[in-house]
C-alpha atoms as a PDB file:
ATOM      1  CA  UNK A   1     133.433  75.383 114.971  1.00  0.00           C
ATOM      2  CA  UNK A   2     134.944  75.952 111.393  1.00  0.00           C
ATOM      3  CA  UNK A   3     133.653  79.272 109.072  1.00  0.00           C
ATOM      4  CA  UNK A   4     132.050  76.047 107.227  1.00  0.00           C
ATOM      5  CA  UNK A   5     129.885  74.671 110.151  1.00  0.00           C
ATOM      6  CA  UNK A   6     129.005  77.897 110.796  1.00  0.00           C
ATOM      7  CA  UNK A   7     127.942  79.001 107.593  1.00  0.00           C
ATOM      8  CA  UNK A   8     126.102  75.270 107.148  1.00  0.00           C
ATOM      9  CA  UNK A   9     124.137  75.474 110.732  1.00  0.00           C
ATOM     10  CA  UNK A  10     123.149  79.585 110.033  1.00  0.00           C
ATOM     11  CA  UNK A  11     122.233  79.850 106.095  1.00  0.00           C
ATOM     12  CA  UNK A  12     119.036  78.813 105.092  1.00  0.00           C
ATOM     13  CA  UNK A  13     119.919  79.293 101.391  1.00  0.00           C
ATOM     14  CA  UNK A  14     122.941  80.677  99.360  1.00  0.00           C
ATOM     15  CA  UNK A  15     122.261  84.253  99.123  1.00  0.00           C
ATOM     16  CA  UNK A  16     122.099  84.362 102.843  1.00  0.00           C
ATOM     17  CA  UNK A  17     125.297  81.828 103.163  1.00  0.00           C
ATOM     18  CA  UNK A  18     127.357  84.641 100.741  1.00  0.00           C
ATOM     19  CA  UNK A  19     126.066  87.288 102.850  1.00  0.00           C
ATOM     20  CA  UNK A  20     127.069  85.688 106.259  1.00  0.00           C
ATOM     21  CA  UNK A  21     130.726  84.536 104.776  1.00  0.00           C
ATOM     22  CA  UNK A  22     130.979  87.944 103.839  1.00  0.00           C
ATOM     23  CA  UNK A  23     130.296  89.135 107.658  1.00  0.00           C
ATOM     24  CA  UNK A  24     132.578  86.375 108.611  1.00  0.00           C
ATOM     25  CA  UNK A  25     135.177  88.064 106.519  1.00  0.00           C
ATOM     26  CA  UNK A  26     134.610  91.395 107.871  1.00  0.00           C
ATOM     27  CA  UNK A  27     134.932  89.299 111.950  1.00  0.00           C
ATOM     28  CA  UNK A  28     138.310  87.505 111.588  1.00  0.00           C
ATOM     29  CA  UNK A  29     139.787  90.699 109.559  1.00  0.00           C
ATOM     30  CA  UNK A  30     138.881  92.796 113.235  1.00  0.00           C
ATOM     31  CA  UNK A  31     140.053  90.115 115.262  1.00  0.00           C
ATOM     32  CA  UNK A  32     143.165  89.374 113.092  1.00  0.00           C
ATOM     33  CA  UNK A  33     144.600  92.428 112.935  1.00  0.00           C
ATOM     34  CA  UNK A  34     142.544  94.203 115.867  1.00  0.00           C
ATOM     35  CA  UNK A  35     141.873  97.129 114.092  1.00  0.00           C
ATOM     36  CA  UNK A  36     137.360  97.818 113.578  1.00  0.00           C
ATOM     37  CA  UNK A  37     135.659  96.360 110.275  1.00  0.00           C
ATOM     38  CA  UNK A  38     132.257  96.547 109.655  1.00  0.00           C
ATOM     39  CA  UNK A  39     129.243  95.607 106.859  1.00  0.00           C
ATOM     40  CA  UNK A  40     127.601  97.310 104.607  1.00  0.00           C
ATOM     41  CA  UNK A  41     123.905  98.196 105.683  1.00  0.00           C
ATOM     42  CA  UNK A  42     121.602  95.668 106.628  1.00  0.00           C
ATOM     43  CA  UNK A  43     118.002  95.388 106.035  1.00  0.00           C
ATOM     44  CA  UNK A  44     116.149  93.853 109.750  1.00  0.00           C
ATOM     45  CA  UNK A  45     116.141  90.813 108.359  1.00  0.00           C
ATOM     46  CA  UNK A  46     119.370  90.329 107.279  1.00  0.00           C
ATOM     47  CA  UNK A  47     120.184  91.762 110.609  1.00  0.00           C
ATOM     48  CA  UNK A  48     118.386  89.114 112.495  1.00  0.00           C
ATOM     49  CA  UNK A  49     120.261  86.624 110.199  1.00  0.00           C
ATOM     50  CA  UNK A  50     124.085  88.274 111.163  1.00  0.00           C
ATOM     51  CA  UNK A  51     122.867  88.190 114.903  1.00  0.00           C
ATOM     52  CA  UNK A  52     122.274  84.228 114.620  1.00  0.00           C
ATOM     53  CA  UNK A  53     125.374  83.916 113.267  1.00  0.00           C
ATOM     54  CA  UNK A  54     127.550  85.877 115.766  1.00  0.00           C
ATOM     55  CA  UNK A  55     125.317  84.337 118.748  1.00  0.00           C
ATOM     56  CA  UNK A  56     126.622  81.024 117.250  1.00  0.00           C
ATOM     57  CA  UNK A  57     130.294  82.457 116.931  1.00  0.00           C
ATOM     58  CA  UNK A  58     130.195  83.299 120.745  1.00  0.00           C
ATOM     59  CA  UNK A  59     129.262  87.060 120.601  1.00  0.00           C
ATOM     60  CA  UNK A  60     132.060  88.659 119.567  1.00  0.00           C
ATOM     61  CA  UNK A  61     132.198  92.689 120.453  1.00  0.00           C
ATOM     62  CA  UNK A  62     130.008  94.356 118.050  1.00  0.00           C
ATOM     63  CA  UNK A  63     127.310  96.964 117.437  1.00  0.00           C
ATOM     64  CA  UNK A  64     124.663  97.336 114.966  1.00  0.00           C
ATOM     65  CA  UNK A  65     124.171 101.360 114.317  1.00  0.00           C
ATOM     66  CA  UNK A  66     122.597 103.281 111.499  1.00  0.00           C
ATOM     67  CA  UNK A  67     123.555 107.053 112.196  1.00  0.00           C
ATOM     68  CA  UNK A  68     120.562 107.697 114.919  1.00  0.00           C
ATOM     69  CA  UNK A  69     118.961 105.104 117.585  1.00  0.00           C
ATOM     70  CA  UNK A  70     115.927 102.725 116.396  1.00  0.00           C
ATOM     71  CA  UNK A  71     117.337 102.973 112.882  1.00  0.00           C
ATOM     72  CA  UNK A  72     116.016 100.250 110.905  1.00  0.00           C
ATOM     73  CA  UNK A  73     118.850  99.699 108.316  1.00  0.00           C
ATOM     74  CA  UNK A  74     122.256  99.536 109.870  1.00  0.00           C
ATOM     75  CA  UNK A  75     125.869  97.936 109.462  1.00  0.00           C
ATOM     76  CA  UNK A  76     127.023  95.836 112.000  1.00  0.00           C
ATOM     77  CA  UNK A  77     130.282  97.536 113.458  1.00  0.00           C
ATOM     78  CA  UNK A  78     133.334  95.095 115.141  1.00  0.00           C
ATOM     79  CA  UNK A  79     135.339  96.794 117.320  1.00  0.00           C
ATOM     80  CA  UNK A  80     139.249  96.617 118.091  1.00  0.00           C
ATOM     81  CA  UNK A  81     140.304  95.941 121.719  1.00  0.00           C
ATOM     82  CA  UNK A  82     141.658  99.231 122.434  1.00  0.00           C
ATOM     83  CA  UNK A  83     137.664 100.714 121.243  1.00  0.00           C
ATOM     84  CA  UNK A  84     134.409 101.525 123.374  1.00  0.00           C
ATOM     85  CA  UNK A  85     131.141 101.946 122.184  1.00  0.00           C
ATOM     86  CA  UNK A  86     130.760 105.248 123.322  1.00  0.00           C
ATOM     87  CA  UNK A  87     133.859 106.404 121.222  1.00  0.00           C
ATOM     88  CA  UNK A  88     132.773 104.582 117.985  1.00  0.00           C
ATOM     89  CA  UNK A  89     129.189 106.354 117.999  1.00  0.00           C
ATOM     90  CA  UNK A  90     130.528 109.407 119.090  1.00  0.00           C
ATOM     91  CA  UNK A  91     133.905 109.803 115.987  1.00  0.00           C
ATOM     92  CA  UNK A  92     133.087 112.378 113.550  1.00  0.00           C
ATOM     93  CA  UNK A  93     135.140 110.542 111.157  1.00  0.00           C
ATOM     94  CA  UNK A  94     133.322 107.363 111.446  1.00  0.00           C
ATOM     95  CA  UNK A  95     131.914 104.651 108.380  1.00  0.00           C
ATOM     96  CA  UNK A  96     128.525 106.422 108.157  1.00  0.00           C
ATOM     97  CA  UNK A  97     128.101 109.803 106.850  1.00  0.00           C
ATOM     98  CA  UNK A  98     124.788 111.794 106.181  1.00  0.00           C
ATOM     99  CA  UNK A  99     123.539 113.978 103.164  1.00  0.00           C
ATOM    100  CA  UNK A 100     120.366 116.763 103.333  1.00  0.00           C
ATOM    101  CA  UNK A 101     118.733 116.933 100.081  1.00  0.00           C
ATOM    102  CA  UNK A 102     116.489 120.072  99.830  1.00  0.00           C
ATOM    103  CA  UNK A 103     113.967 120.055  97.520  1.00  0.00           C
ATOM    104  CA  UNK A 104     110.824 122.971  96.978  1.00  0.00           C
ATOM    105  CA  UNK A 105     108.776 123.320 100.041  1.00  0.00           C
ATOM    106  CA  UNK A 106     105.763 121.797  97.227  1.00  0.00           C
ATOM    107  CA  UNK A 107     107.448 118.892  96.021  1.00  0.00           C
ATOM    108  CA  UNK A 108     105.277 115.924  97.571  1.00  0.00           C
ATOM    109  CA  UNK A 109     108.649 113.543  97.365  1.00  0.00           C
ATOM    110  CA  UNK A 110     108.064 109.861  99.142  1.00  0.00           C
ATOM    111  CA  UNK A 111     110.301 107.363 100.223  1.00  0.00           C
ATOM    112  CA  UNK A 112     109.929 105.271  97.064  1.00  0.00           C
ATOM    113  CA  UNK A 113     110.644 108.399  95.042  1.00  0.00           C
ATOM    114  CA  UNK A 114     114.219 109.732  97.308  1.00  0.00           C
ATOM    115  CA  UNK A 115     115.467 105.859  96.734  1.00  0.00           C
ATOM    116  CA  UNK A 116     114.712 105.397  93.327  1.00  0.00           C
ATOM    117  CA  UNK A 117     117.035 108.598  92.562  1.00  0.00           C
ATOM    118  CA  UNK A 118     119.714 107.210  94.090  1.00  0.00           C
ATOM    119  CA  UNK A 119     119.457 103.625  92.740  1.00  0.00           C
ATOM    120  CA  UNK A 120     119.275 105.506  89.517  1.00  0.00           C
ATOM    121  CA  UNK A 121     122.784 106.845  89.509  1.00  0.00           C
ATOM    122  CA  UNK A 122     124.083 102.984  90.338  1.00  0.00           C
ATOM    123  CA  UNK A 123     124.124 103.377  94.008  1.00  0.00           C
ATOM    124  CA  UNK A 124     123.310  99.446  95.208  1.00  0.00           C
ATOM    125  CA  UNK A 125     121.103  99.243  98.228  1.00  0.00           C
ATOM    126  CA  UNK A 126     124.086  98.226 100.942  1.00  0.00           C
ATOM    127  CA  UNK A 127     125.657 101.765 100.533  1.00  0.00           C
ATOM    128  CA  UNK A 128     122.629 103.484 101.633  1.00  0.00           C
ATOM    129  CA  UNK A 129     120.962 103.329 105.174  1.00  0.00           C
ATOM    130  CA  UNK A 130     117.628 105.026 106.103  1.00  0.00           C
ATOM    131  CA  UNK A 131     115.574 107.547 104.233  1.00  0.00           C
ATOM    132  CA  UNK A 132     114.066 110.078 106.582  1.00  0.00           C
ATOM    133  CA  UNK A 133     111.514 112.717 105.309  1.00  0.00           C
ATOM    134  CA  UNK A 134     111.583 115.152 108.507  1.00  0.00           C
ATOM    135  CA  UNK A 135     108.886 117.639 106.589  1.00  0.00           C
ATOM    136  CA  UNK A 136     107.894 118.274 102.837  1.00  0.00           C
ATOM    137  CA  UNK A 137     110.834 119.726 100.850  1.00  0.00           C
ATOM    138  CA  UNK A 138     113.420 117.905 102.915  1.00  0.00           C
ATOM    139  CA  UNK A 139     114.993 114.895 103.203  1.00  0.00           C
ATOM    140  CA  UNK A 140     117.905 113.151 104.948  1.00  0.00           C
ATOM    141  CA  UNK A 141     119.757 109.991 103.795  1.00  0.00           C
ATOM    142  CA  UNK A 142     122.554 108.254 106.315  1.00  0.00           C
ATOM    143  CA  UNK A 143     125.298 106.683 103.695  1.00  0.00           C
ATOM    144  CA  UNK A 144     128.765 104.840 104.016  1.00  0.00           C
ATOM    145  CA  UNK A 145     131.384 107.084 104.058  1.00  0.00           C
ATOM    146  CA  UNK A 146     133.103 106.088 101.316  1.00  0.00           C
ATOM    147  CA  UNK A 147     129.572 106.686  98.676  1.00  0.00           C
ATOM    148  CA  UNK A 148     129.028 110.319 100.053  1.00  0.00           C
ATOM    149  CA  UNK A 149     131.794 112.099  97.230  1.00  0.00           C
ATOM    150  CA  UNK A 150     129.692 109.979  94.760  1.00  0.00           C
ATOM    151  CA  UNK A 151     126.193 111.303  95.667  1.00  0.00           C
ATOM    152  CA  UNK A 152     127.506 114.813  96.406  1.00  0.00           C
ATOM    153  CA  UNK A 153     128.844 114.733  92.790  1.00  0.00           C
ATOM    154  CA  UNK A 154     126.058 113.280  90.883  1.00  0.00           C
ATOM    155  CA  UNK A 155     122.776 113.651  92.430  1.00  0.00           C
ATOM    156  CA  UNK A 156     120.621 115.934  90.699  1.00  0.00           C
ATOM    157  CA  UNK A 157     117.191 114.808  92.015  1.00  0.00           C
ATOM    158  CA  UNK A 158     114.177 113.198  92.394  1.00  0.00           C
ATOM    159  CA  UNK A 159     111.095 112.988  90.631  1.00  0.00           C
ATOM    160  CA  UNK A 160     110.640 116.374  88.638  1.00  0.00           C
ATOM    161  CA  UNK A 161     112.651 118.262  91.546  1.00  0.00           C
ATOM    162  CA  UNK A 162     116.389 119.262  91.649  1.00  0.00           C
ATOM    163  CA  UNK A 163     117.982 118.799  95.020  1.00  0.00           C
ATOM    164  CA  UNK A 164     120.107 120.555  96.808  1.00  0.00           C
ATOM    165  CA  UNK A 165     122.864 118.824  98.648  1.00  0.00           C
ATOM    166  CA  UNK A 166     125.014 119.458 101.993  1.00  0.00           C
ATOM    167  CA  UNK A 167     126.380 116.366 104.038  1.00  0.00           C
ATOM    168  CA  UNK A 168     125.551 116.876 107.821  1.00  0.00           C
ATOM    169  CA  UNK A 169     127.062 115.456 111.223  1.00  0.00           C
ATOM    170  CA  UNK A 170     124.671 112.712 111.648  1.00  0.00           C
ATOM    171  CA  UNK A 171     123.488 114.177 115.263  1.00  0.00           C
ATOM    172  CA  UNK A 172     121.459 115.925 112.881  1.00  0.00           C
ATOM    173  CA  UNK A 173     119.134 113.375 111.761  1.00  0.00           C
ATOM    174  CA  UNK A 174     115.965 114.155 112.737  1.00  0.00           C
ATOM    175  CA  UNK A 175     113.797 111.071 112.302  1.00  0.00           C
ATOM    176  CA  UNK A 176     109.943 111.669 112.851  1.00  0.00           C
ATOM    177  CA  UNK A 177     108.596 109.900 115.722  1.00  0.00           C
ATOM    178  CA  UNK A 178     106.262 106.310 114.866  1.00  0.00           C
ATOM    179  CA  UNK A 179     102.989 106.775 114.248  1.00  0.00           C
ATOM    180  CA  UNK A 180     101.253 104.084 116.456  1.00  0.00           C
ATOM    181  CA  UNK A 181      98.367 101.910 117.046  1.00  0.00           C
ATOM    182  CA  UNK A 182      97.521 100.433 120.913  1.00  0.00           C
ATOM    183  CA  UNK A 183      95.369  97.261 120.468  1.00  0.00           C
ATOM    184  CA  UNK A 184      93.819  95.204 123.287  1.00  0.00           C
ATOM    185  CA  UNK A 185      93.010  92.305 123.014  1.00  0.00           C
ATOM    186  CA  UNK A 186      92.867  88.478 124.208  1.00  0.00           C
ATOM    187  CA  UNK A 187      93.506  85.352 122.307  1.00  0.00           C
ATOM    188  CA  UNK A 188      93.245  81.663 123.597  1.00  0.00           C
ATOM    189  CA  UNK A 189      96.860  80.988 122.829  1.00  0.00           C
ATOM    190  CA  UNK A 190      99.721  83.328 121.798  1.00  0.00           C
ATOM    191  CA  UNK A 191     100.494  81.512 118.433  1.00  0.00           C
ATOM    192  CA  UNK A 192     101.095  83.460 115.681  1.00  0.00           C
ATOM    193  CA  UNK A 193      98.322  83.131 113.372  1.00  0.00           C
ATOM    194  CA  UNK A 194      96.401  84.390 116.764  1.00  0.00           C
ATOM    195  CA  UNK A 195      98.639  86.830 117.001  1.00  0.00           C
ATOM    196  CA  UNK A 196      98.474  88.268 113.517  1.00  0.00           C
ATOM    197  CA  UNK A 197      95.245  87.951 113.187  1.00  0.00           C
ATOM    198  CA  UNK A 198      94.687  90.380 116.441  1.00  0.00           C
ATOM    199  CA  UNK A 199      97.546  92.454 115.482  1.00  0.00           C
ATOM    200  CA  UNK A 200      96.608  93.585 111.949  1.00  0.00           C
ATOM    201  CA  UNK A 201      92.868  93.040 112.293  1.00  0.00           C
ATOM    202  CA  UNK A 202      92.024  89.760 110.585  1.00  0.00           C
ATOM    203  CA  UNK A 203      90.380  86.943 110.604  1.00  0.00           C
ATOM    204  CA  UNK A 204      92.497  83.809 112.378  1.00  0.00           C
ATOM    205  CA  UNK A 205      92.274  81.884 109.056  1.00  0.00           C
ATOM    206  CA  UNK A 206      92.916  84.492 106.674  1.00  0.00           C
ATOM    207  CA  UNK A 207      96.048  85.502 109.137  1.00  0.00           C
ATOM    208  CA  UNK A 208      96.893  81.813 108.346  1.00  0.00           C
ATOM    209  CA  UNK A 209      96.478  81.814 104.349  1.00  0.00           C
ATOM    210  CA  UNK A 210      99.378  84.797 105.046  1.00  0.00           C
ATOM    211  CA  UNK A 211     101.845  82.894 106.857  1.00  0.00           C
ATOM    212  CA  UNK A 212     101.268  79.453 104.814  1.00  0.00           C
ATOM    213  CA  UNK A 213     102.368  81.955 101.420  1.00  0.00           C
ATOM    214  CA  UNK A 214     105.400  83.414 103.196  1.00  0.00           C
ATOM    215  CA  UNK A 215     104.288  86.978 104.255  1.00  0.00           C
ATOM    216  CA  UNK A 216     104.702  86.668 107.538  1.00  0.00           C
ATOM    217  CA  UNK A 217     107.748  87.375 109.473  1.00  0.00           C
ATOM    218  CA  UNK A 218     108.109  86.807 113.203  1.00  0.00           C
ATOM    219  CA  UNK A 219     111.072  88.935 114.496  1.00  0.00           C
ATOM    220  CA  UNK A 220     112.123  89.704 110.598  1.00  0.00           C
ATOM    221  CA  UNK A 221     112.692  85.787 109.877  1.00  0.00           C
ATOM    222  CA  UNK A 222     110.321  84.707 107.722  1.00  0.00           C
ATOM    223  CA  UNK A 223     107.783  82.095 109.299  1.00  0.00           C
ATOM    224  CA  UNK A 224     105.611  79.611 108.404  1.00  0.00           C
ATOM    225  CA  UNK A 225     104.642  77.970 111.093  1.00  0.00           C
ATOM    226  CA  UNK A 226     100.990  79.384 112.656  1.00  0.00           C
ATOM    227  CA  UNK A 227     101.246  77.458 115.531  1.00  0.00           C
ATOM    228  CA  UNK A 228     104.813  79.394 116.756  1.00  0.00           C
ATOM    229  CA  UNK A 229     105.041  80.661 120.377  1.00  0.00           C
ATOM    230  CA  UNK A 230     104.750  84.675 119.940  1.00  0.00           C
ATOM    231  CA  UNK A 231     106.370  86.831 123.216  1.00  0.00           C
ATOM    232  CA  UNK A 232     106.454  89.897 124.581  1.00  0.00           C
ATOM    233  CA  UNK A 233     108.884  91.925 122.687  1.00  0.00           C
ATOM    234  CA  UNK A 234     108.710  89.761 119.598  1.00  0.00           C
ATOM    235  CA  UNK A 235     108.174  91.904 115.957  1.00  0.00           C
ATOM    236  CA  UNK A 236     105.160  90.634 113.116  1.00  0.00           C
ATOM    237  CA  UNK A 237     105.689  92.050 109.633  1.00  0.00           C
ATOM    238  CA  UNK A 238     103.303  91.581 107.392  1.00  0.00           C
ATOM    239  CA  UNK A 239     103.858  92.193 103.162  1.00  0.00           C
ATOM    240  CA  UNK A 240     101.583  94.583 102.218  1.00  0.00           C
ATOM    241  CA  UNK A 241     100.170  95.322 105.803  1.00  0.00           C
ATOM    242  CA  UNK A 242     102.953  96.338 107.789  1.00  0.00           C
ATOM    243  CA  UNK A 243     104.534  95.994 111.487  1.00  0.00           C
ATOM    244  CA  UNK A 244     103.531  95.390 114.702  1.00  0.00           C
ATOM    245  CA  UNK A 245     105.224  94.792 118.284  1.00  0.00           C
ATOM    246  CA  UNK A 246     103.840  93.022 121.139  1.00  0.00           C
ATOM    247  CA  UNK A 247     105.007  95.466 124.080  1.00  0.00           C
ATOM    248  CA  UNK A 248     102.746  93.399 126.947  1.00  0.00           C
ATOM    249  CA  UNK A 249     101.517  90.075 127.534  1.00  0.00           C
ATOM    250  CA  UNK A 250      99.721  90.976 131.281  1.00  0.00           C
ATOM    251  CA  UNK A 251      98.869  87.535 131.907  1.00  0.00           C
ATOM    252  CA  UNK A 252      95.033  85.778 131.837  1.00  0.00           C
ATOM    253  CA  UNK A 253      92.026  87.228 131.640  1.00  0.00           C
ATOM    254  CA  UNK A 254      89.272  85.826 133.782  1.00  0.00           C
ATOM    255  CA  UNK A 255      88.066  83.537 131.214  1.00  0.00           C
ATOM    256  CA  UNK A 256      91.277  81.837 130.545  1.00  0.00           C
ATOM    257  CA  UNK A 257      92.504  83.732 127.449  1.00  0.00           C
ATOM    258  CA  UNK A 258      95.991  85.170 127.019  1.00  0.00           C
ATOM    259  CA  UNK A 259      95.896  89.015 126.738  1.00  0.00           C
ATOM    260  CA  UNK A 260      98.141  91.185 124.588  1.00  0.00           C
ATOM    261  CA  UNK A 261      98.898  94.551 124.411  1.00  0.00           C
ATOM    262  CA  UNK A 262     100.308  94.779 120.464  1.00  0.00           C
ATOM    263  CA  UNK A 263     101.326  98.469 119.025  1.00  0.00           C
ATOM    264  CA  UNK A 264     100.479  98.386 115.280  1.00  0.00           C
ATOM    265  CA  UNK A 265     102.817 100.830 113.029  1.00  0.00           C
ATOM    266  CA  UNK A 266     100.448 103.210 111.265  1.00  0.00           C
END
């Protein structure tokens, strides 16, 4: 299959055709010249998306890594021949990178506040993996390499607060653990507006008004069919209400319904 096929058979539109061409870029320059290329960070979506791509390609040797495990932004790492997995995760010298910002043990900094500093100086979204908040005062931010001199340089802050900054191994990331949810509960058929609707504590038909407007995602794809098959292991985001994960499906209960065990992100 050409890069063109592939590109026409895996984007859906043309930001996420430039995007792919762009990974496709980063693949043949790794298996050209077998030395390891990677992407820029990822959002889960656009993760999902690369995946599709590279299942089509025929799964070419690569790794999707953020700095820690369960990271939710990463870059999608191809490795040389001569390379293990082990070895990649492991260099100290590595793509990825990690800065400690320390702020006053008062300053009640969020998410939205740590990544609207940085966007402020000109950093674009791709350079910059997860935000973690490990307690009030601190935070840690996993980065390309090649944007750490940048940040080190010109960060000043966030919000009212002046930071100060250190880059750290990343084996010192110290995400907090999820905050989760267990729900229980049956449905006559593991569709998704069921699904949704049991997973973020709706109604069936307002779970359907969400997927119909597009804020539904099933495995960070966007979907808008109610009626899809939802499995064990499969991911619902929801705009506005968040994430679940269906860890069980234990089978039928003794009236005939299909129950789920769903962990809601809280």
């Amino acid at each position: 299959m050409t890069k063109k096929e592939l590109l026409d058979r895996c984007a859906r539109d043309g930001a996420e055709r430039i995007l792919l061409a762009r990974v496709l870029d980063k693949l043949e320059l790794s298996q050209n010249r077998g030395v390891p290329a990677h992407t820029p960070f990822l959002s889960p979506g656009e993760q999902a998306s690369v995946t599709d791509l590279l299942n089509a390609w025929g799964r070419p040797r690569h790794l999707f890594w953020g700095g820690y495990p369960d990271s939710e932004r990463n870059i999608c790492l191809f490795l040389a021949d001569w390379q293990e997995e082990e070895s990649v995760l492991a260099d100290p010298d590595g793509p990825l990178t990690a800065l400690q910002g320390t702020f006053p043990a008062d300053a009640s900094l969020t998410h939205r506040d740590i990544l609207g500093s940085l966007m402020g100086l000109g950093i674009t979204r791709e350079l910059v993996g997860d935000i973690l908040l490990p307690r009030p005062g601190l935070c840690q931010v996993a980065v390309l390499r090649e944007a750490a001199p940048i940040l080190l340089s010109q960060w000043e802050g966030a919000g009212r607060y002046k930071v100060s900054l250190s880059e750290i191994p990343l084996d010192r990331l110290t995400p907090r653990p999820a905050q989760v949810k267990t729900i229980r509960d049956t449905v006559a058929t593991p569709r998704l507006d069921a699904v949704t609707a049991a997973g973020f504590s709706l109604s069936r038909g307002r779970a359907a008004a969400l997927i119909a407007s597009g804020k539904v995602s099933l495995n960070h794809r966007e979907c808008l069919k109610a009626d899809r098959p939802v499995a064990e292991g499969d991911v619902l985001t929801c705009r506005g209400l968040g994430k679940c994960v269906v860890k069980e499906v234990p089978g039928q209960s003794k009236k005939g319904r299909t129950m789920l065990v769903i962990e809601r992100y809280v």
